[in-house]
C-alpha atoms as a PDB file:
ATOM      1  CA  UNK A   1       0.000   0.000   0.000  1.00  0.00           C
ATOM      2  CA  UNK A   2       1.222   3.223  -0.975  1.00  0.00           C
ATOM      3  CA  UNK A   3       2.405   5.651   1.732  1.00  0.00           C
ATOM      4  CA  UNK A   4       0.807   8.667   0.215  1.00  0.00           C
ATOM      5  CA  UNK A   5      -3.061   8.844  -1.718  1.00  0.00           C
ATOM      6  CA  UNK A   6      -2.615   7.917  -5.622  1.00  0.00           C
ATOM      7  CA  UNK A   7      -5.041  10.386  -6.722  1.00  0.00           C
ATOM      8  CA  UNK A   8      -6.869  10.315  -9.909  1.00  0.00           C
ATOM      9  CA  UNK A   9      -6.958  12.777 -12.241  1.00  0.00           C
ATOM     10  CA  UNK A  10     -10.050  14.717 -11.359  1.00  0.00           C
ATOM     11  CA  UNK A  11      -8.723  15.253  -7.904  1.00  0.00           C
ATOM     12  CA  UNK A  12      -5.979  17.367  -9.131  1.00  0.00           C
ATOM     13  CA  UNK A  13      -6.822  21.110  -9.487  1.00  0.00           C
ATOM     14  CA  UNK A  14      -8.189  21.713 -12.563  1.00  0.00           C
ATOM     15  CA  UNK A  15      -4.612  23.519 -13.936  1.00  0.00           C
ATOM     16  CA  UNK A  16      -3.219  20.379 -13.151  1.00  0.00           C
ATOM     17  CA  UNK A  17      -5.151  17.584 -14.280  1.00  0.00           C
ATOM     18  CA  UNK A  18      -3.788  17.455 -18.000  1.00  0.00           C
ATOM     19  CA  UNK A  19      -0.670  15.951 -16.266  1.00  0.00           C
ATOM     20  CA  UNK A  20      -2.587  12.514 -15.574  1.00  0.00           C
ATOM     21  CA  UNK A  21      -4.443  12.735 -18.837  1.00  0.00           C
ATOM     22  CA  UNK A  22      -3.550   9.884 -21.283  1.00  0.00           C
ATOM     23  CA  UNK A  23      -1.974  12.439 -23.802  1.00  0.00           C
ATOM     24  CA  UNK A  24       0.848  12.586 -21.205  1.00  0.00           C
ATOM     25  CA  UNK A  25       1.536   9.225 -19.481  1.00  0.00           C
ATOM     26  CA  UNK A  26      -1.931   8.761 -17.998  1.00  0.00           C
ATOM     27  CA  UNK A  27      -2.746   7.615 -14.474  1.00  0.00           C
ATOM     28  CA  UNK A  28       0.437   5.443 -13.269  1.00  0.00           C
ATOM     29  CA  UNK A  29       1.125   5.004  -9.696  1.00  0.00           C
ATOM     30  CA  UNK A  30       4.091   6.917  -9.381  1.00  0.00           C
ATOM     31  CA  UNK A  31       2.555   9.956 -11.099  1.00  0.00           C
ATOM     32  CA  UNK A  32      -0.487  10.113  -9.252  1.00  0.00           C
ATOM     33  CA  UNK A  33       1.283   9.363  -5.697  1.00  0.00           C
ATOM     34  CA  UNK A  34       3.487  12.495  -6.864  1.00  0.00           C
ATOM     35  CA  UNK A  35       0.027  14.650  -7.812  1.00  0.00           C
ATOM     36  CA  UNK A  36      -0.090  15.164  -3.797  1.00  0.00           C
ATOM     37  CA  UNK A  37       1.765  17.923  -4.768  1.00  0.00           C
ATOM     38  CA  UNK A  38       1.104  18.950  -8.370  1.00  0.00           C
ATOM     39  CA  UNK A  39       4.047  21.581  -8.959  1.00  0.00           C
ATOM     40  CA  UNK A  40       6.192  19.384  -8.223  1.00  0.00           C
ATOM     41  CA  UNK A  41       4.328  16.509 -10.678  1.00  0.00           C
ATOM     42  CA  UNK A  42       4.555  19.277 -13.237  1.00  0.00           C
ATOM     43  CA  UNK A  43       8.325  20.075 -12.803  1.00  0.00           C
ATOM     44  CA  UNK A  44       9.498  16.654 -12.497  1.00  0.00           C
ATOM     45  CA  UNK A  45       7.470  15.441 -16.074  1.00  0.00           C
ATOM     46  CA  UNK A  46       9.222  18.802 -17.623  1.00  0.00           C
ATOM     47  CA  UNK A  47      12.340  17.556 -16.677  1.00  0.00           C
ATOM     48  CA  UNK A  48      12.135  13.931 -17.837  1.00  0.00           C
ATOM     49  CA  UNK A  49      10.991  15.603 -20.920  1.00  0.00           C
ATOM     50  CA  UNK A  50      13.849  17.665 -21.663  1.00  0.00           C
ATOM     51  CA  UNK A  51      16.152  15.129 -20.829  1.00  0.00           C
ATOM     52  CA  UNK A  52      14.317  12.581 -22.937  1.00  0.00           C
ATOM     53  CA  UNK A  53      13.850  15.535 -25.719  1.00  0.00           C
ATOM     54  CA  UNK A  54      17.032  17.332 -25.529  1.00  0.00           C
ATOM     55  CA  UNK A  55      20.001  14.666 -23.642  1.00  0.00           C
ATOM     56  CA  UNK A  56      21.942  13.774 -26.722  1.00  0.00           C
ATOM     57  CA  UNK A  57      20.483  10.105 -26.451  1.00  0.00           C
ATOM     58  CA  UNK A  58      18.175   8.391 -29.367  1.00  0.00           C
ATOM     59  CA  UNK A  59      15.389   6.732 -27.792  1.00  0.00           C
ATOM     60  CA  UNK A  60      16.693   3.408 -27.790  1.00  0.00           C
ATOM     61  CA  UNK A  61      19.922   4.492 -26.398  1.00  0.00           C
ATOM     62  CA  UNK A  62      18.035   6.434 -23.502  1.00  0.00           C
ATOM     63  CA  UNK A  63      15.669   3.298 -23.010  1.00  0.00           C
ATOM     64  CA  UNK A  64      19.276   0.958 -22.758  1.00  0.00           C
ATOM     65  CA  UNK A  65      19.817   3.625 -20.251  1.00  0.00           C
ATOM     66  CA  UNK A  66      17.309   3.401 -17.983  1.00  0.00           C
ATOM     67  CA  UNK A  67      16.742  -0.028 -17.623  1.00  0.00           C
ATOM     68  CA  UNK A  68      20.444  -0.295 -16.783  1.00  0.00           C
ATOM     69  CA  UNK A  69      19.986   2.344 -14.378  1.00  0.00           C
ATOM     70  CA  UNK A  70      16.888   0.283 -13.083  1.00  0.00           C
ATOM     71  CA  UNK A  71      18.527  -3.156 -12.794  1.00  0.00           C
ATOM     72  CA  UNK A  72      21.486  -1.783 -10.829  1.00  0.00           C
ATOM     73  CA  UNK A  73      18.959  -0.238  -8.362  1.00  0.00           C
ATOM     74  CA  UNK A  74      16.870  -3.603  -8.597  1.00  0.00           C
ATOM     75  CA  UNK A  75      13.940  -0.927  -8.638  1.00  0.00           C
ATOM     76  CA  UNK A  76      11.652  -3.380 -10.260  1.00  0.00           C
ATOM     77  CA  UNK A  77       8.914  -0.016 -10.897  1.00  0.00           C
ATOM     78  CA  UNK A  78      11.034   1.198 -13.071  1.00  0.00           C
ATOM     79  CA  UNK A  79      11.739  -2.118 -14.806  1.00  0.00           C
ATOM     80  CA  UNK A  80       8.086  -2.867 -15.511  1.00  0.00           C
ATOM     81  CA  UNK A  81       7.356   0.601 -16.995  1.00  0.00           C
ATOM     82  CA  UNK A  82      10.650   0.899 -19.503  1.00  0.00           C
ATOM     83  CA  UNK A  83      10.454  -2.835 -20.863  1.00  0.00           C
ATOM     84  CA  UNK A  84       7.652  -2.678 -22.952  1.00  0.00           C
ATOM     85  CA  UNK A  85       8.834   1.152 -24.362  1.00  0.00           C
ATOM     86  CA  UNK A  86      12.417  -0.239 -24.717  1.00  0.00           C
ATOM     87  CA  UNK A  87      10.574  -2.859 -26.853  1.00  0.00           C
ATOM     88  CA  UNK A  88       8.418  -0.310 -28.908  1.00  0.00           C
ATOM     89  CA  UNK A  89      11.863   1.561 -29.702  1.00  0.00           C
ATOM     90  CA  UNK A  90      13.217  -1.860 -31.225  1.00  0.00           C
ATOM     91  CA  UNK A  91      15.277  -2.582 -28.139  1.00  0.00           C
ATOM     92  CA  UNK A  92      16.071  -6.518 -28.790  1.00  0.00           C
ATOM     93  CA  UNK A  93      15.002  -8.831 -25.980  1.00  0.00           C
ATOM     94  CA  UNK A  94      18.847  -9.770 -26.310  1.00  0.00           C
ATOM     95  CA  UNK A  95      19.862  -6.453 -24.974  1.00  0.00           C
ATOM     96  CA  UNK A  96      17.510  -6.135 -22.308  1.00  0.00           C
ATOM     97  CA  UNK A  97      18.484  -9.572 -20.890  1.00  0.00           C
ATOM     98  CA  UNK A  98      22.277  -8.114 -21.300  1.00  0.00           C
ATOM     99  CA  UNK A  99      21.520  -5.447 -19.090  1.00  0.00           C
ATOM    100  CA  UNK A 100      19.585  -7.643 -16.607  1.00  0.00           C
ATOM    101  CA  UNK A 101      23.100  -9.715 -16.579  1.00  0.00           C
ATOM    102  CA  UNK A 102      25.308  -6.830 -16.839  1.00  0.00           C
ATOM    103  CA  UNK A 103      26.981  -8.961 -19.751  1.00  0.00           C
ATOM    104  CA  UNK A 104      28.524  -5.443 -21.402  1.00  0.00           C
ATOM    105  CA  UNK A 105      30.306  -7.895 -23.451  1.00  0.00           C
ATOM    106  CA  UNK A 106      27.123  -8.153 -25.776  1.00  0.00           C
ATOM    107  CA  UNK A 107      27.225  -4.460 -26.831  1.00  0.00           C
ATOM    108  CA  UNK A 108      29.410  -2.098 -28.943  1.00  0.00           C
ATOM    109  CA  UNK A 109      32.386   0.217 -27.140  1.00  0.00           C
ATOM    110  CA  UNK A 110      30.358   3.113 -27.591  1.00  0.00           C
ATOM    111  CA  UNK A 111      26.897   1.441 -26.389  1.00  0.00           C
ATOM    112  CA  UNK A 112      28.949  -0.865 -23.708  1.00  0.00           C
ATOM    113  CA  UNK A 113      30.738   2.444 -22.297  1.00  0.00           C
ATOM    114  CA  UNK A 114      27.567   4.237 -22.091  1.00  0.00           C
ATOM    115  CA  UNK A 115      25.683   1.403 -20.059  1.00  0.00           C
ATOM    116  CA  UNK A 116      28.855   1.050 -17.536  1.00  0.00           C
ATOM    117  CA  UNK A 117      28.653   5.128 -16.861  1.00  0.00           C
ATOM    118  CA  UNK A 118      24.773   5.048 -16.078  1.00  0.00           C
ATOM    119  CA  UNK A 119      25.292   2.266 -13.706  1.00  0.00           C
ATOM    120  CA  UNK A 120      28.401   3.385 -12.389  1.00  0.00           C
ATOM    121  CA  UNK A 121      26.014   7.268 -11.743  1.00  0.00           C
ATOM    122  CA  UNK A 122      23.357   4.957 -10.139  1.00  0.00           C
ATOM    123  CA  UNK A 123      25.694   3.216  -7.755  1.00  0.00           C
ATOM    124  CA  UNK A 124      27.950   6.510  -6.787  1.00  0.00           C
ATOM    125  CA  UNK A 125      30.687   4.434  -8.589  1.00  0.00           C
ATOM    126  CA  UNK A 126      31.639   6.633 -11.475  1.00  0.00           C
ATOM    127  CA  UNK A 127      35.828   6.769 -11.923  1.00  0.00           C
ATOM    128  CA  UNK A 128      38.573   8.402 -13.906  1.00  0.00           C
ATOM    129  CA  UNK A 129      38.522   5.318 -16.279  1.00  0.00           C
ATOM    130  CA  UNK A 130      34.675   5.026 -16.690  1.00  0.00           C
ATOM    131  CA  UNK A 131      34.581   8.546 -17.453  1.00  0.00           C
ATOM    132  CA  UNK A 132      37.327   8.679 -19.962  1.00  0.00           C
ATOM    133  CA  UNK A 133      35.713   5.454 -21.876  1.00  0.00           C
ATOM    134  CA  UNK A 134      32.816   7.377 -22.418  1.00  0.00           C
ATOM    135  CA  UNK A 135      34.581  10.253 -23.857  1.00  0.00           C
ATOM    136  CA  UNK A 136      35.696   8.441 -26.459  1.00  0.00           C
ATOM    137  CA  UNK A 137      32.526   8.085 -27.829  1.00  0.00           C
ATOM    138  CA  UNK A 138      30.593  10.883 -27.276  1.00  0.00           C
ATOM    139  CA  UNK A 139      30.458  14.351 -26.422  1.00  0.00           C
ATOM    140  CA  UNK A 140      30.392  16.711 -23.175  1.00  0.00           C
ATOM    141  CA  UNK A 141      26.372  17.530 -24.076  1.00  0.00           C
ATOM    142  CA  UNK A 142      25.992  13.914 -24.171  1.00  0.00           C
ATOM    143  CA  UNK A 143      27.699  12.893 -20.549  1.00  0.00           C
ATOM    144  CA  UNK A 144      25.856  15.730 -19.109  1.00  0.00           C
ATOM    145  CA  UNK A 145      22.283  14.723 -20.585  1.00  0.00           C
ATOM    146  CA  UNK A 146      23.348  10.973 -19.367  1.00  0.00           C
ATOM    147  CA  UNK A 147      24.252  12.028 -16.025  1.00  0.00           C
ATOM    148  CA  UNK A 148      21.503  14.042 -15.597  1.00  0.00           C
ATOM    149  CA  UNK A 149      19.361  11.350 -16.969  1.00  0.00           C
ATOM    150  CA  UNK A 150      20.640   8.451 -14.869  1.00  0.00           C
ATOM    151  CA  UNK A 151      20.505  10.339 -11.299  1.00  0.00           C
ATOM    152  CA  UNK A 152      16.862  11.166 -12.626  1.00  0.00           C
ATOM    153  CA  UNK A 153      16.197   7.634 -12.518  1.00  0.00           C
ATOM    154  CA  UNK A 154      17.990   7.211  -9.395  1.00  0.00           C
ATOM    155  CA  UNK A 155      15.943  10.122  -8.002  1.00  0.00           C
ATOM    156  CA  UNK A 156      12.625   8.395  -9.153  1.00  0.00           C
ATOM    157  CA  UNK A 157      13.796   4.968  -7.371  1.00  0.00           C
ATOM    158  CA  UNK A 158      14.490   6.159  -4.303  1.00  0.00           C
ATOM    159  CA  UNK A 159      10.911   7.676  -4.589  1.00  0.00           C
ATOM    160  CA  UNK A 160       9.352   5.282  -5.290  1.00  0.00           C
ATOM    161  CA  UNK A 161      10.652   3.309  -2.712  1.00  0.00           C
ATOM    162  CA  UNK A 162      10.110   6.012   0.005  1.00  0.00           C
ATOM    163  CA  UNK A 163       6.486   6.212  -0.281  1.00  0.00           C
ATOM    164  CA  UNK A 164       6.213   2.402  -1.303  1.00  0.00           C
ATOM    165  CA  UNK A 165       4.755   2.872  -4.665  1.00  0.00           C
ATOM    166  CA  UNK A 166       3.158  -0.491  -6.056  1.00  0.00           C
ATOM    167  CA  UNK A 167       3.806  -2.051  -9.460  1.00  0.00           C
ATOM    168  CA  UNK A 168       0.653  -1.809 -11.747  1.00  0.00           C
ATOM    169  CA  UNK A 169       0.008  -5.367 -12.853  1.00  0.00           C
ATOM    170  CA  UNK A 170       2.214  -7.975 -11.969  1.00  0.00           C
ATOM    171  CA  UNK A 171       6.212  -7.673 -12.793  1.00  0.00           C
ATOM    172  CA  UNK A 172       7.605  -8.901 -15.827  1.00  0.00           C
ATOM    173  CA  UNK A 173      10.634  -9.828 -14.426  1.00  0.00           C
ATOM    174  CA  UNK A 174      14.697  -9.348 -15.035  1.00  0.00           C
ATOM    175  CA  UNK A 175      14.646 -11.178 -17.995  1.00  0.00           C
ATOM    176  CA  UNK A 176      12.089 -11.152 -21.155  1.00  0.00           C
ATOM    177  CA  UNK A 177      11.965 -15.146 -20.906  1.00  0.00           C
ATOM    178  CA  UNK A 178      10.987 -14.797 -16.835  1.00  0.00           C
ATOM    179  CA  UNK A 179       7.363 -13.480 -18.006  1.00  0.00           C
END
């Protein structure tokens, strides 16, 4: 049970209720527990936008991304909601079950150096070397919109686990073969 109300749309002021409407991500748990306080709903979906938008990531990159973020956190919220987009962006079950491993064997230098530096932001574990493998395959725009990205997701987990914010449905597990 959630620690806070998840309120439904219509309880939000009427300003406010386009943020639960299905045009943006509709009625999921962790938005509506966050509608308790809907200024801070409406800055935090602004800034996943613009990091999603504007990071320097291409969807499937940014989707690679968070799911590594989420399986290094074990934040199993996160994992549920990102599978099925990660899918829809033509993520390969292959590389989501890579992630769920950590096998960074199975991707490219760039795409393998990217995944270690979002886990390594996750965990607090970020180093000279990690750093300087990334640079040599993108730029300074790019690290930035990564770091900001992955310590949004670490943000959201530790959320989500503060106010005990329940899975919709039932999870679909670590690997794409576990469902």
């Amino acid at each position: 049970m959630a620690r806070v109300p998840l309120l439904e749309q219509a309880e939000l002021p009427d300003d406010y209720q386009y943020l639960l409407s299905e045009d943006a991500m509709g009625e999921i748990n962790l938005l509506c527990a966050m509608a308790n306080n809907p200024d801070v709903l409406q800055s935090y979906m602004r800034y996943g936008t613009t990091l999603w938008q504007d990071g320097g990531l291409d969807g499937d990159d940014l989707e690679r991304c968070i799911l590594s973020v989420a399986r290094a956190l074990d934040a199993e919220y996160e994992w549920n909601q990102h599978v099925p987009i990660a899918r829809d962006l033509g993520v390969p079950d292959e590389d989501i079950e890579a992630i769920a491993a950590e096998d960074f064997d199975h991707f490219d230098d760039r795409r393998a150096a990217l995944i270690r530096y979002v886990r390594g932001v996750a965990e607090g574990e970020v180093d000279d070397a990690t750093h300087a493998e990334l640079v040599e395959h993108v730029d300074d725009a790019t690290i930035v919109g990564a770091t900001q990205l992955a310590t949004h997701y670490l943000a959201t987990a530790r959320f989500l686990d503060a106010l005990d914010i329940p899975l919709e449905g039932e999870f679909v597990g670590w690997t794409p073969n576990e469902e």
